[in-house]
PDB file of N, CA and C in Angstrom:
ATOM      1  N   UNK A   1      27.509  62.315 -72.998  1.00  0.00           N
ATOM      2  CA  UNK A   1      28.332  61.154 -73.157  1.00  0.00           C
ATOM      3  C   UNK A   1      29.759  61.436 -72.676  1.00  0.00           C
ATOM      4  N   UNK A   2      30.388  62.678 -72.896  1.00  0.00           N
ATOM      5  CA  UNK A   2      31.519  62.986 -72.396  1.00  0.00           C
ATOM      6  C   UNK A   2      31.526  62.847 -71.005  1.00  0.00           C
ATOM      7  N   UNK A   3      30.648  63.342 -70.485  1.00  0.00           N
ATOM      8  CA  UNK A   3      30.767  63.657 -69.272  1.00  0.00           C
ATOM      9  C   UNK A   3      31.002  62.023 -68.130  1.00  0.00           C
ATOM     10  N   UNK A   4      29.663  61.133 -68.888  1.00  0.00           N
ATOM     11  CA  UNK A   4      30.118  59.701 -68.772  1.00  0.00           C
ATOM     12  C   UNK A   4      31.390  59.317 -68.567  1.00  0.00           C
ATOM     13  N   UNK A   5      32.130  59.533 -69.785  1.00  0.00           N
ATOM     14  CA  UNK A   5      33.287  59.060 -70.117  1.00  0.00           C
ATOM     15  C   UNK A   5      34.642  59.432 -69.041  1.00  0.00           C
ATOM     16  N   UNK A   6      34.325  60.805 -68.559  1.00  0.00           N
ATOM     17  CA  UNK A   6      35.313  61.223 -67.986  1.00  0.00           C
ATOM     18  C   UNK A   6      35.427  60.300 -66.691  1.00  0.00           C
ATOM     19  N   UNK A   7      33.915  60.341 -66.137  1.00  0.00           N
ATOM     20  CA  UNK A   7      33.412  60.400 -64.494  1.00  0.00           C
ATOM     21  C   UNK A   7      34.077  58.772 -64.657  1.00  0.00           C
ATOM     22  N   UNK A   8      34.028  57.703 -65.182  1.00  0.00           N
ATOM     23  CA  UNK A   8      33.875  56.505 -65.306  1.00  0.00           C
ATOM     24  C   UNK A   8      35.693  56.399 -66.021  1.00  0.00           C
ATOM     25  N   UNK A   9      36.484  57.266 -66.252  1.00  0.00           N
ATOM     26  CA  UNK A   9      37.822  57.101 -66.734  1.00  0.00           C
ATOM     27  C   UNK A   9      38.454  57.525 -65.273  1.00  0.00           C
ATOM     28  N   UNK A  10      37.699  58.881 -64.337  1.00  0.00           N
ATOM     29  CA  UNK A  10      38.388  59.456 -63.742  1.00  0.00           C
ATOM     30  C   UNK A  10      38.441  58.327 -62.199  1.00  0.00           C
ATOM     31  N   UNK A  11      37.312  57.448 -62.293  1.00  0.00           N
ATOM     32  CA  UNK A  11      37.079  56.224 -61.310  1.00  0.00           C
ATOM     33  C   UNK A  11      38.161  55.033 -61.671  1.00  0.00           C
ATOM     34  N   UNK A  12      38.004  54.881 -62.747  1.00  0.00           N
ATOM     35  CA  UNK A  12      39.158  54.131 -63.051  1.00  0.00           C
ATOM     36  C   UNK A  12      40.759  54.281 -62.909  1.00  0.00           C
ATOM     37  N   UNK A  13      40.730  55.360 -63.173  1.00  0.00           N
ATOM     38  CA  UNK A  13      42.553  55.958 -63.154  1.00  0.00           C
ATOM     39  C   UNK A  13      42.634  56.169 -61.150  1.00  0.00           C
ATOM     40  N   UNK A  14      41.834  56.251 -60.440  1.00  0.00           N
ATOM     41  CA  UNK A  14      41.700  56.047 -58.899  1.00  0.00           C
ATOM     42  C   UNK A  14      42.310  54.640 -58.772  1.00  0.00           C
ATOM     43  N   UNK A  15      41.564  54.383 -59.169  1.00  0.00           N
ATOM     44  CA  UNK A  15      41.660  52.256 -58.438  1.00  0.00           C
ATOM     45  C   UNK A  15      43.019  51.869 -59.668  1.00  0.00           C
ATOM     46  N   UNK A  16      43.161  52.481 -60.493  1.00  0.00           N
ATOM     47  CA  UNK A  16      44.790  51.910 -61.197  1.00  0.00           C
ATOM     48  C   UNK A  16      46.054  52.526 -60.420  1.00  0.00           C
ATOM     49  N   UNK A  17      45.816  53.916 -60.062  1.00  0.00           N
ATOM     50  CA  UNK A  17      46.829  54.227 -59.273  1.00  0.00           C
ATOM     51  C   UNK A  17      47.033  53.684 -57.753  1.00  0.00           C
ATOM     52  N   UNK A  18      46.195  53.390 -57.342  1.00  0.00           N
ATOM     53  CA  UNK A  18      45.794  52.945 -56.178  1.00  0.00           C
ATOM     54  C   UNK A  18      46.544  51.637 -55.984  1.00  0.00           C
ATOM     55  N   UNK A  19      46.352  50.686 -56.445  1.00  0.00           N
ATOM     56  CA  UNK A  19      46.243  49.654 -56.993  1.00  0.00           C
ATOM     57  C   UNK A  19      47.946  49.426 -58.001  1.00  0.00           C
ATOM     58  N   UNK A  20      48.828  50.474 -58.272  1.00  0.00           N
ATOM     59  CA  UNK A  20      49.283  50.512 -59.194  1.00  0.00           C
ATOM     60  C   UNK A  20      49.395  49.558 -60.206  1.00  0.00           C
ATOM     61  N   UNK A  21      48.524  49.668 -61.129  1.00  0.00           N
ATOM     62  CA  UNK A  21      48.181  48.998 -62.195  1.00  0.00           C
ATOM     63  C   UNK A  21      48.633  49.450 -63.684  1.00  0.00           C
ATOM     64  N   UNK A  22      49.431  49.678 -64.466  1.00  0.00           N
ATOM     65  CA  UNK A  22      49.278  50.478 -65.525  1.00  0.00           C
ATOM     66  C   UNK A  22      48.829  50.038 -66.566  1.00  0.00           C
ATOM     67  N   UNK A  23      48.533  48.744 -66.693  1.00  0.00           N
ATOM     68  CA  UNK A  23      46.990  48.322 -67.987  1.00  0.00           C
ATOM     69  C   UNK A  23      46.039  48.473 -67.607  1.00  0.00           C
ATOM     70  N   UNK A  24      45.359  48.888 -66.541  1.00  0.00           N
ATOM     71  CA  UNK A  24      44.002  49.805 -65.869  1.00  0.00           C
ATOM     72  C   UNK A  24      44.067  51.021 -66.656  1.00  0.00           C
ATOM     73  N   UNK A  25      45.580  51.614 -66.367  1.00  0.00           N
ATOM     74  CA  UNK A  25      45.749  53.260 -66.251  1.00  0.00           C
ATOM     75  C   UNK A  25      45.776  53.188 -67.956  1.00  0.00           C
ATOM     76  N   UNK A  26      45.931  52.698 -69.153  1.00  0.00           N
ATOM     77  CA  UNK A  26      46.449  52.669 -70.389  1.00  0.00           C
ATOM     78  C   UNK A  26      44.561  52.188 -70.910  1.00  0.00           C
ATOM     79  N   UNK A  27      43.962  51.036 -70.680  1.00  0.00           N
ATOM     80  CA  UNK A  27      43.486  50.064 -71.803  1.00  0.00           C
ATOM     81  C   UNK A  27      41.867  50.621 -70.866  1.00  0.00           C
ATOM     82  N   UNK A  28      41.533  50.675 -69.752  1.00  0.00           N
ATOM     83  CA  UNK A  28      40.336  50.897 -69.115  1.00  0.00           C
ATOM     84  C   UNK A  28      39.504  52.422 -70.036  1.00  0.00           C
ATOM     85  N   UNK A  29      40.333  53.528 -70.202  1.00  0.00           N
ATOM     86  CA  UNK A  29      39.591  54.309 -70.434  1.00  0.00           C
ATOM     87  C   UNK A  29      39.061  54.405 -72.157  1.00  0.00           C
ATOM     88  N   UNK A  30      40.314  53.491 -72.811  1.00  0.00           N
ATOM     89  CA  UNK A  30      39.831  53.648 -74.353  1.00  0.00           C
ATOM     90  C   UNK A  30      38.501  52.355 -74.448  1.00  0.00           C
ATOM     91  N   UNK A  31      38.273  51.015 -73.431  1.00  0.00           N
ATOM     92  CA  UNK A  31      37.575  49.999 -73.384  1.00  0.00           C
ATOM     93  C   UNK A  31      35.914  50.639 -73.055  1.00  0.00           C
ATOM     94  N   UNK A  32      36.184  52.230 -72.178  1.00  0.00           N
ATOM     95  CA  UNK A  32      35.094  52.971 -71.729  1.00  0.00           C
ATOM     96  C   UNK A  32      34.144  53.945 -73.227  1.00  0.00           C
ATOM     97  N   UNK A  33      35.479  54.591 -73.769  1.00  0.00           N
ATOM     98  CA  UNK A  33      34.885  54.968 -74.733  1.00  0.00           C
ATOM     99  C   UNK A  33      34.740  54.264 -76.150  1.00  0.00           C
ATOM    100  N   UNK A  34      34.970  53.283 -76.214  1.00  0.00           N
ATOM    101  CA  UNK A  34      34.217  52.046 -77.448  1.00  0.00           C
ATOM    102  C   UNK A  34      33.158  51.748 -77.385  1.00  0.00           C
ATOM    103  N   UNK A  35      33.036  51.430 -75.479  1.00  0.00           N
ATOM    104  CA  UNK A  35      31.908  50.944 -75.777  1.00  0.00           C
ATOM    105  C   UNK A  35      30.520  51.999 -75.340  1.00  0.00           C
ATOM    106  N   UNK A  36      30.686  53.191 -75.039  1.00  0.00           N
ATOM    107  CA  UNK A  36      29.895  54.303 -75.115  1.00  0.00           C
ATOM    108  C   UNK A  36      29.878  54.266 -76.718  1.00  0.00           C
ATOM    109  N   UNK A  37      30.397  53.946 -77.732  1.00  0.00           N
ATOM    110  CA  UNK A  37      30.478  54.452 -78.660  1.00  0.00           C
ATOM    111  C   UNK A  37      29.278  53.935 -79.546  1.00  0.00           C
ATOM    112  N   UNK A  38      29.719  52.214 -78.793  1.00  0.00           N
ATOM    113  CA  UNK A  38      28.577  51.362 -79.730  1.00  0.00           C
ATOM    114  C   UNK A  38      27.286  51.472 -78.851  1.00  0.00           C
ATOM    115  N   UNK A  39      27.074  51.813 -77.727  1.00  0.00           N
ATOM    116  CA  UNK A  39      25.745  51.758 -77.016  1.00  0.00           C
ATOM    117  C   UNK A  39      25.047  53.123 -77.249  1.00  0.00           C
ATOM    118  N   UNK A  40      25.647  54.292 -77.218  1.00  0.00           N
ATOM    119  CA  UNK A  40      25.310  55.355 -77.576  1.00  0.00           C
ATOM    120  C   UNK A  40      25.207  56.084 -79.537  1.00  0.00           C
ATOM    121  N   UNK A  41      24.038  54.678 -80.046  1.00  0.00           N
ATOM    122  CA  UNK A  41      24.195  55.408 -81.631  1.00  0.00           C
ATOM    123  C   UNK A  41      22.613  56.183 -81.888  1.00  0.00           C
ATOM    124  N   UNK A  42      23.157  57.307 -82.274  1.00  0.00           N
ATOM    125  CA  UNK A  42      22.692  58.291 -82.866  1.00  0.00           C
ATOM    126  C   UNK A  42      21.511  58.112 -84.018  1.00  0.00           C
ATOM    127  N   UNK A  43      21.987  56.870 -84.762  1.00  0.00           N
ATOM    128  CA  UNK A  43      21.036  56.839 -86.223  1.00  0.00           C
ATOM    129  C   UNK A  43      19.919  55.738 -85.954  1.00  0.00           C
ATOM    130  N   UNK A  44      19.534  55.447 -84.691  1.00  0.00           N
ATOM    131  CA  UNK A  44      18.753  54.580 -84.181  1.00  0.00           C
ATOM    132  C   UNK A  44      16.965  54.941 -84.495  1.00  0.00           C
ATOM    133  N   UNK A  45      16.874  54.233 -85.922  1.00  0.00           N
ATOM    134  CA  UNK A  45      15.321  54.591 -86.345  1.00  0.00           C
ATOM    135  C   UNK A  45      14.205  54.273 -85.363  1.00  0.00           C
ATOM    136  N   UNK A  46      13.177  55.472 -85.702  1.00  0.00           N
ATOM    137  CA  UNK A  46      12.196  55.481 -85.002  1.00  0.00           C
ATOM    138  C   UNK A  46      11.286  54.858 -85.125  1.00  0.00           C
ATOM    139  N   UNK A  47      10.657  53.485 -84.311  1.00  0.00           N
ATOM    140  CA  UNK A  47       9.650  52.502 -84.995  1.00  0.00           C
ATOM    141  C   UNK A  47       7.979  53.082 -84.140  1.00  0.00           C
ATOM    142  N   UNK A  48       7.144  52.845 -84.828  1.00  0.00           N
ATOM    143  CA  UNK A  48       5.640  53.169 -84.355  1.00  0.00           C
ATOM    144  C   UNK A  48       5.144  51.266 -83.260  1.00  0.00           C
ATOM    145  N   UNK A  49       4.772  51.502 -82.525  1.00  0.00           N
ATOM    146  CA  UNK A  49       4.330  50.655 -81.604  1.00  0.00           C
ATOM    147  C   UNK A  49       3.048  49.991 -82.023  1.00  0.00           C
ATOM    148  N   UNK A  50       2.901  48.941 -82.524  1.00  0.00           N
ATOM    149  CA  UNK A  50       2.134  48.007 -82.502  1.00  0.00           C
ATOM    150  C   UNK A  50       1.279  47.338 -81.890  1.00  0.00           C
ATOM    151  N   UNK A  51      -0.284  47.813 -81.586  1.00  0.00           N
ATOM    152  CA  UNK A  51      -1.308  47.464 -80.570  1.00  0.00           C
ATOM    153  C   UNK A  51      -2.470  47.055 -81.418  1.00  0.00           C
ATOM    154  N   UNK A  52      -2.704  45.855 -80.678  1.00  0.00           N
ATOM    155  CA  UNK A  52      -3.700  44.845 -81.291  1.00  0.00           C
ATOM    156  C   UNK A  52      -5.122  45.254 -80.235  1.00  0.00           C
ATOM    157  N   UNK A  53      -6.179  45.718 -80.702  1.00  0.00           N
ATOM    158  CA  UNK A  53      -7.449  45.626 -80.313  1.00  0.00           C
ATOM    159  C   UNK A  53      -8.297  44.764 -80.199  1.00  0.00           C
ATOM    160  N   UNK A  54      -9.566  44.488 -79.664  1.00  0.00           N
ATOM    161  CA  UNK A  54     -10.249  43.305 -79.847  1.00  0.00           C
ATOM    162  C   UNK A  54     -11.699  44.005 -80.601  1.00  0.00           C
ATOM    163  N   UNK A  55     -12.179  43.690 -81.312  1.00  0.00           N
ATOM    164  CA  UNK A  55     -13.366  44.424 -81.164  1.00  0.00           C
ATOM    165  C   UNK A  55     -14.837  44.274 -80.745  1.00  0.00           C
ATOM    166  N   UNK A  56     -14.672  42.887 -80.270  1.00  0.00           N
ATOM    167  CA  UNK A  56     -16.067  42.715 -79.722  1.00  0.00           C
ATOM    168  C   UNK A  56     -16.110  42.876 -78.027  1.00  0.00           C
ATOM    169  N   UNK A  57     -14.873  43.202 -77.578  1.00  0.00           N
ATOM    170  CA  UNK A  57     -14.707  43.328 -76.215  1.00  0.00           C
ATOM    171  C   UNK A  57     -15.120  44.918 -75.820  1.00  0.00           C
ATOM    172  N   UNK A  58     -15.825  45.409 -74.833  1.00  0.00           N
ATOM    173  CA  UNK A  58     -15.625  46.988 -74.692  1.00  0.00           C
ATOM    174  C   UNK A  58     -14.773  47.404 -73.896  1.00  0.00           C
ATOM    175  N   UNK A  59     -14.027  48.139 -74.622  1.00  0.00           N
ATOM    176  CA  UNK A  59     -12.731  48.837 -73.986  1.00  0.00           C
ATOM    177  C   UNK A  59     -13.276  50.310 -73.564  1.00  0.00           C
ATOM    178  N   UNK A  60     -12.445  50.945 -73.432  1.00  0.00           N
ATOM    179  CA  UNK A  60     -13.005  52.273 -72.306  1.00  0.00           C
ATOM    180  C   UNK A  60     -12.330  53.046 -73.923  1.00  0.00           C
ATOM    181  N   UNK A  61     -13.080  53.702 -73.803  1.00  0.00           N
ATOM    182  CA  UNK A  61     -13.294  54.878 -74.634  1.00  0.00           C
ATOM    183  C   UNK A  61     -11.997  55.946 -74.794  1.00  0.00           C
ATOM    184  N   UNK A  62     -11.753  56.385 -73.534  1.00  0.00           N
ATOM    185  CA  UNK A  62     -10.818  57.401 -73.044  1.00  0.00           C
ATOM    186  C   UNK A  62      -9.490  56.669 -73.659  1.00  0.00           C
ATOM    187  N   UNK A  63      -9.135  55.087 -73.359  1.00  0.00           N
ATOM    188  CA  UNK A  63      -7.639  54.646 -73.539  1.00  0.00           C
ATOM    189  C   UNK A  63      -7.656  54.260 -75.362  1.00  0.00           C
ATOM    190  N   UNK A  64      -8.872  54.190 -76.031  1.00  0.00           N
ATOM    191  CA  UNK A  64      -8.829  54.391 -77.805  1.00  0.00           C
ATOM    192  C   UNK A  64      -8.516  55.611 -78.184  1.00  0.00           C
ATOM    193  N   UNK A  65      -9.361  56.751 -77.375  1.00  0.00           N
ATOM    194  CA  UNK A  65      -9.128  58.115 -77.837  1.00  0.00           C
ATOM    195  C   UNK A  65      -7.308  58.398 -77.839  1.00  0.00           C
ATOM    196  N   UNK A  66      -7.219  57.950 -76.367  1.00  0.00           N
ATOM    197  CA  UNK A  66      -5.278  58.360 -76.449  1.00  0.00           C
ATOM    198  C   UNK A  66      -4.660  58.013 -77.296  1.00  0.00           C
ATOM    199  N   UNK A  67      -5.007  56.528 -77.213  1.00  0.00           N
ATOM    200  CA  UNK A  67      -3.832  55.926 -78.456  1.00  0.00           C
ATOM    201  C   UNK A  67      -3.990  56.443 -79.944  1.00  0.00           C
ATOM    202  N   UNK A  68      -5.267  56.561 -80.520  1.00  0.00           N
ATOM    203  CA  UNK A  68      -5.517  57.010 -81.624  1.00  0.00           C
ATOM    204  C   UNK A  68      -5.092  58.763 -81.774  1.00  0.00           C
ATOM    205  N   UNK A  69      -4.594  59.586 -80.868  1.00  0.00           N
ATOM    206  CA  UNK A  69      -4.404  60.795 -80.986  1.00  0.00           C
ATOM    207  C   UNK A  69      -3.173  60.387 -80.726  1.00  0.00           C
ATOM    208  N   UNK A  70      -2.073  59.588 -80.287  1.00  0.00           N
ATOM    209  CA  UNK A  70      -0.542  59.567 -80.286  1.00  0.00           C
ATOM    210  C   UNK A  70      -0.634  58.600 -81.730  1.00  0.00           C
ATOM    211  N   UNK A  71      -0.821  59.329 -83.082  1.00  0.00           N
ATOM    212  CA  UNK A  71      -1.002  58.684 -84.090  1.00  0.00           C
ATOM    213  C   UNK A  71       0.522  58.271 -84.814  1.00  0.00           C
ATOM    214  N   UNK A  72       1.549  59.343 -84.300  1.00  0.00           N
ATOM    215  CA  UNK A  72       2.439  59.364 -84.534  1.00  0.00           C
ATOM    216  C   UNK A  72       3.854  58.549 -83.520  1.00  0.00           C
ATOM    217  N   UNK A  73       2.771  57.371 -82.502  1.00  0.00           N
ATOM    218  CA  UNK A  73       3.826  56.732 -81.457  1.00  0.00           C
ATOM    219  C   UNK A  73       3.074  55.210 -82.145  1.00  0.00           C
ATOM    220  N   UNK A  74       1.918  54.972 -81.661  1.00  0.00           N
ATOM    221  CA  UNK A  74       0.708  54.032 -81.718  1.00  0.00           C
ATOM    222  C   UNK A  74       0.347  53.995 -83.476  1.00  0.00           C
ATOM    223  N   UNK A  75       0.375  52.548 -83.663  1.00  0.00           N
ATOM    224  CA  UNK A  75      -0.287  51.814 -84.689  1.00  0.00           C
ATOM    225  C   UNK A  75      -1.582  50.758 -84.122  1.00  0.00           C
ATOM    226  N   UNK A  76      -2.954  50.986 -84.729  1.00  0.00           N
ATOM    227  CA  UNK A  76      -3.361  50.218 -84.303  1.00  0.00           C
ATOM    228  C   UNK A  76      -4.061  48.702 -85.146  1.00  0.00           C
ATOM    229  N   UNK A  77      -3.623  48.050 -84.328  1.00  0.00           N
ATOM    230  CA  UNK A  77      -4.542  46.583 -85.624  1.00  0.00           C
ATOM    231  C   UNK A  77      -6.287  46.373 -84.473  1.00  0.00           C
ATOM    232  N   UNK A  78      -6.929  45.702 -85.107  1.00  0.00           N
ATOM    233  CA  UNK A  78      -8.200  44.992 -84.583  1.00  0.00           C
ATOM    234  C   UNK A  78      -8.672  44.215 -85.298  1.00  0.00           C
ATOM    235  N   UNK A  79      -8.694  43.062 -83.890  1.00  0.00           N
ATOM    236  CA  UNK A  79      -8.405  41.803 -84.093  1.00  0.00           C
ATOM    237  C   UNK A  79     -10.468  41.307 -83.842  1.00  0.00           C
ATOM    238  N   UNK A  80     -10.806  40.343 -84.226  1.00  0.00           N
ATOM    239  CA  UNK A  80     -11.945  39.639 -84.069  1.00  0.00           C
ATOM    240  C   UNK A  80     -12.402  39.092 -82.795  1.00  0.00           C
ATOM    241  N   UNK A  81     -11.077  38.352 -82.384  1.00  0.00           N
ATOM    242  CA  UNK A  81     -11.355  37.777 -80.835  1.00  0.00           C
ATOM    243  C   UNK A  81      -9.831  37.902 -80.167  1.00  0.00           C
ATOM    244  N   UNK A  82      -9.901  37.021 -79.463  1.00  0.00           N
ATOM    245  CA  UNK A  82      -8.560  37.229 -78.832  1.00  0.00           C
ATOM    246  C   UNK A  82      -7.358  36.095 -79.061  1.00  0.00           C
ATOM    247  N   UNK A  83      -7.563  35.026 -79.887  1.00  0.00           N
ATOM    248  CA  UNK A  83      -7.019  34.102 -80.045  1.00  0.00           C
ATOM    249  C   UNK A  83      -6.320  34.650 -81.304  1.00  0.00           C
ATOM    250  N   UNK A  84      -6.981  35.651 -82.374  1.00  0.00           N
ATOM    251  CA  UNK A  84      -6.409  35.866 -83.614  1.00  0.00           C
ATOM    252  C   UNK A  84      -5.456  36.988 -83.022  1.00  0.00           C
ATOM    253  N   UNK A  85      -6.023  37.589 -81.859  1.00  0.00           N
ATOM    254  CA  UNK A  85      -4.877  38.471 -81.763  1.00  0.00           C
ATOM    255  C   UNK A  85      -3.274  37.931 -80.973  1.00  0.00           C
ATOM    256  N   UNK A  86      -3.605  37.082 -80.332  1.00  0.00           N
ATOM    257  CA  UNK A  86      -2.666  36.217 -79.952  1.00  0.00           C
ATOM    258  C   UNK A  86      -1.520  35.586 -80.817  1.00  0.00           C
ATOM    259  N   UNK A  87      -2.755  35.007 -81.535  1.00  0.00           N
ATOM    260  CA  UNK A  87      -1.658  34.047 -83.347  1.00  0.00           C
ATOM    261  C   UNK A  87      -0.872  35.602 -83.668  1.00  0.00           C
ATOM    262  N   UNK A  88      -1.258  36.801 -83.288  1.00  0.00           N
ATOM    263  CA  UNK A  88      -0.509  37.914 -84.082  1.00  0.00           C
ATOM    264  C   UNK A  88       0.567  38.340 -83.589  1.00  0.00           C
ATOM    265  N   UNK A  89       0.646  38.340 -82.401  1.00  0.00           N
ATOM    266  CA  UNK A  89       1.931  38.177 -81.312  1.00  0.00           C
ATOM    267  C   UNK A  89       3.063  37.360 -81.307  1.00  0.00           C
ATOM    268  N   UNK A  90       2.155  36.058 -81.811  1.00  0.00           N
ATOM    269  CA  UNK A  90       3.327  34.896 -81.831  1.00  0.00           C
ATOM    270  C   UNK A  90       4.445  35.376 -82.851  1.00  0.00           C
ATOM    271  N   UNK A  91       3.209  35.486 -83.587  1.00  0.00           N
ATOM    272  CA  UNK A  91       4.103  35.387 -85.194  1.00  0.00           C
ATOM    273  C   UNK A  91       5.248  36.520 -85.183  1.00  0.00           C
ATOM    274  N   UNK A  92       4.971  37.348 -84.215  1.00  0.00           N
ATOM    275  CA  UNK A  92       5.939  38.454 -83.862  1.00  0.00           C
ATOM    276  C   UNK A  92       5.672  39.754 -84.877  1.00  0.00           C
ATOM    277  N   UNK A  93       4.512  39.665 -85.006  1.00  0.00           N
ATOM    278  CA  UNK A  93       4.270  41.003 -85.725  1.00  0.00           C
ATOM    279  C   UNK A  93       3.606  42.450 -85.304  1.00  0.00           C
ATOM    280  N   UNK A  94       3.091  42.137 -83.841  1.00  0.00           N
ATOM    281  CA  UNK A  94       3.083  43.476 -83.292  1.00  0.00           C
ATOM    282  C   UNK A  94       4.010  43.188 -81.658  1.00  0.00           C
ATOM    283  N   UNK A  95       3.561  44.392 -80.790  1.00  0.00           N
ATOM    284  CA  UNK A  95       4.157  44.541 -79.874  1.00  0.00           C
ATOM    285  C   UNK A  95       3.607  44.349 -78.725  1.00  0.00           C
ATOM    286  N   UNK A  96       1.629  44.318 -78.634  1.00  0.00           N
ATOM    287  CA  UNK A  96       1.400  44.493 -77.540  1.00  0.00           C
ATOM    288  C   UNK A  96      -0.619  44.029 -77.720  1.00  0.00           C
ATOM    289  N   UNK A  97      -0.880  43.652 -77.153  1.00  0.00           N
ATOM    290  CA  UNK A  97      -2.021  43.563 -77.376  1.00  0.00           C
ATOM    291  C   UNK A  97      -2.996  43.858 -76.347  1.00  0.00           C
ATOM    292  N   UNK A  98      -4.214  45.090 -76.386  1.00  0.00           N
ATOM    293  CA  UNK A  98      -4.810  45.006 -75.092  1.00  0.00           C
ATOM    294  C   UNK A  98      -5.984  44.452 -74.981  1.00  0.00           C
ATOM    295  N   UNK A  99      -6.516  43.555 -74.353  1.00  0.00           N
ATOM    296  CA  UNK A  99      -7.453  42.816 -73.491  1.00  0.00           C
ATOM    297  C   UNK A  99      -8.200  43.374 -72.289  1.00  0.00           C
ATOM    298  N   UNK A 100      -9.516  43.356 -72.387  1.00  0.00           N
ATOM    299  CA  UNK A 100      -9.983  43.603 -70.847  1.00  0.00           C
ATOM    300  C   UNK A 100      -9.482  42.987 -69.507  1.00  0.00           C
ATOM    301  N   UNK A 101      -9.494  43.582 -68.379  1.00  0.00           N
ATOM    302  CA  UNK A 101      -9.199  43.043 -67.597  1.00  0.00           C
ATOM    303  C   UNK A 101     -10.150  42.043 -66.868  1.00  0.00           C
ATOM    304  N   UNK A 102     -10.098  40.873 -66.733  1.00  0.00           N
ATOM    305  CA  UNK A 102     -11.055  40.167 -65.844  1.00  0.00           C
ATOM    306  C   UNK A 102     -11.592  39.985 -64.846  1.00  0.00           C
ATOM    307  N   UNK A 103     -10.402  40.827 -63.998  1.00  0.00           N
ATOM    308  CA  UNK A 103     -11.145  41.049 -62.561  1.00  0.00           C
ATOM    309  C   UNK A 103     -12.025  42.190 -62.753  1.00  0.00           C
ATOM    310  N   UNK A 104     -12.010  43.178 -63.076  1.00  0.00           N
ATOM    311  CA  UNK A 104     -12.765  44.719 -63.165  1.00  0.00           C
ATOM    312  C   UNK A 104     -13.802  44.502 -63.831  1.00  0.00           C
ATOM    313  N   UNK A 105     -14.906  44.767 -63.997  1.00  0.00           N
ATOM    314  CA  UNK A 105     -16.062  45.359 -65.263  1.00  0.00           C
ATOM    315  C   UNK A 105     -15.842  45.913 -65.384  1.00  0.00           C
ATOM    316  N   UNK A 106     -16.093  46.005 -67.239  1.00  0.00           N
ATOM    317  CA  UNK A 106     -16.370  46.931 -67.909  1.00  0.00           C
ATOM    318  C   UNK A 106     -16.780  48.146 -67.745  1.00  0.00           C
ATOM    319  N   UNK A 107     -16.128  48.969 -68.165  1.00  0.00           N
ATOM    320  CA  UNK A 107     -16.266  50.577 -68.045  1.00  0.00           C
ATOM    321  C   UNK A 107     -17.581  51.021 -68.872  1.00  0.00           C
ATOM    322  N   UNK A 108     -18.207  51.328 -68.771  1.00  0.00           N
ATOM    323  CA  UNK A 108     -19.519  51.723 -70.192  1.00  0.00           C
ATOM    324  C   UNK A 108     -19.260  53.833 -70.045  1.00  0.00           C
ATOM    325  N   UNK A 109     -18.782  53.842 -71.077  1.00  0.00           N
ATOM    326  CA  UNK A 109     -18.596  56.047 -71.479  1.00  0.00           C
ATOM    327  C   UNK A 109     -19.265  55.950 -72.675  1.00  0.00           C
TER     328      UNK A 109
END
């Protein structure tokens, strides 16, 4: 973040002197590090990702195994059809829902 701060103060204090500006040269570099300050926070909790299944659809084997072994990224729901998993999206309660693709067949492992 420092390093940010400098590269992006030391661009600025260019084009103020340049330019002779001295509310560039004064207000630009403290406006740089505020707002590194608020974009760069630290205590930003870690949320688990929300994936809706179908279960009467066949999904490939290999992409359940992954998600279910990143147990600690991936949450998974399973849904009946695809309309309930949809209503589950709306409502804004997960993140992502996967569906077969329609152009491809089904994978059978």
């Amino acid at each position: 973040m420092i390093r940010n701060i400098i590269t992006l103060t030391s661009n600025d204090l260019a084009i103020a002197l340049k330019n002779k500006t001295l509310y560039l040269i004064l207000f630009i570099p403290l406006f740089v590090f505020f707002t590194l300050q608020l974009v760069d926070q630290t205590d930003a909790g870690f949320q688990k990702i929300k994936i809706g299944l179908i279960e009467k659809e066949i999904d490939s084997s290999a992409i359940i195994k992954s998600i279910q072994s990143a147990d600690q990224t991936f949450e998974i729901f399973r849904f009946a059809d695809e309309a309930e998993g949809k209503g589950w999206l709306k409502e804004k309660k997960g993140d992502g829902l996967l569906i077969p693709s329609e152009k491809e067949p089904p994978v059978w492992s």
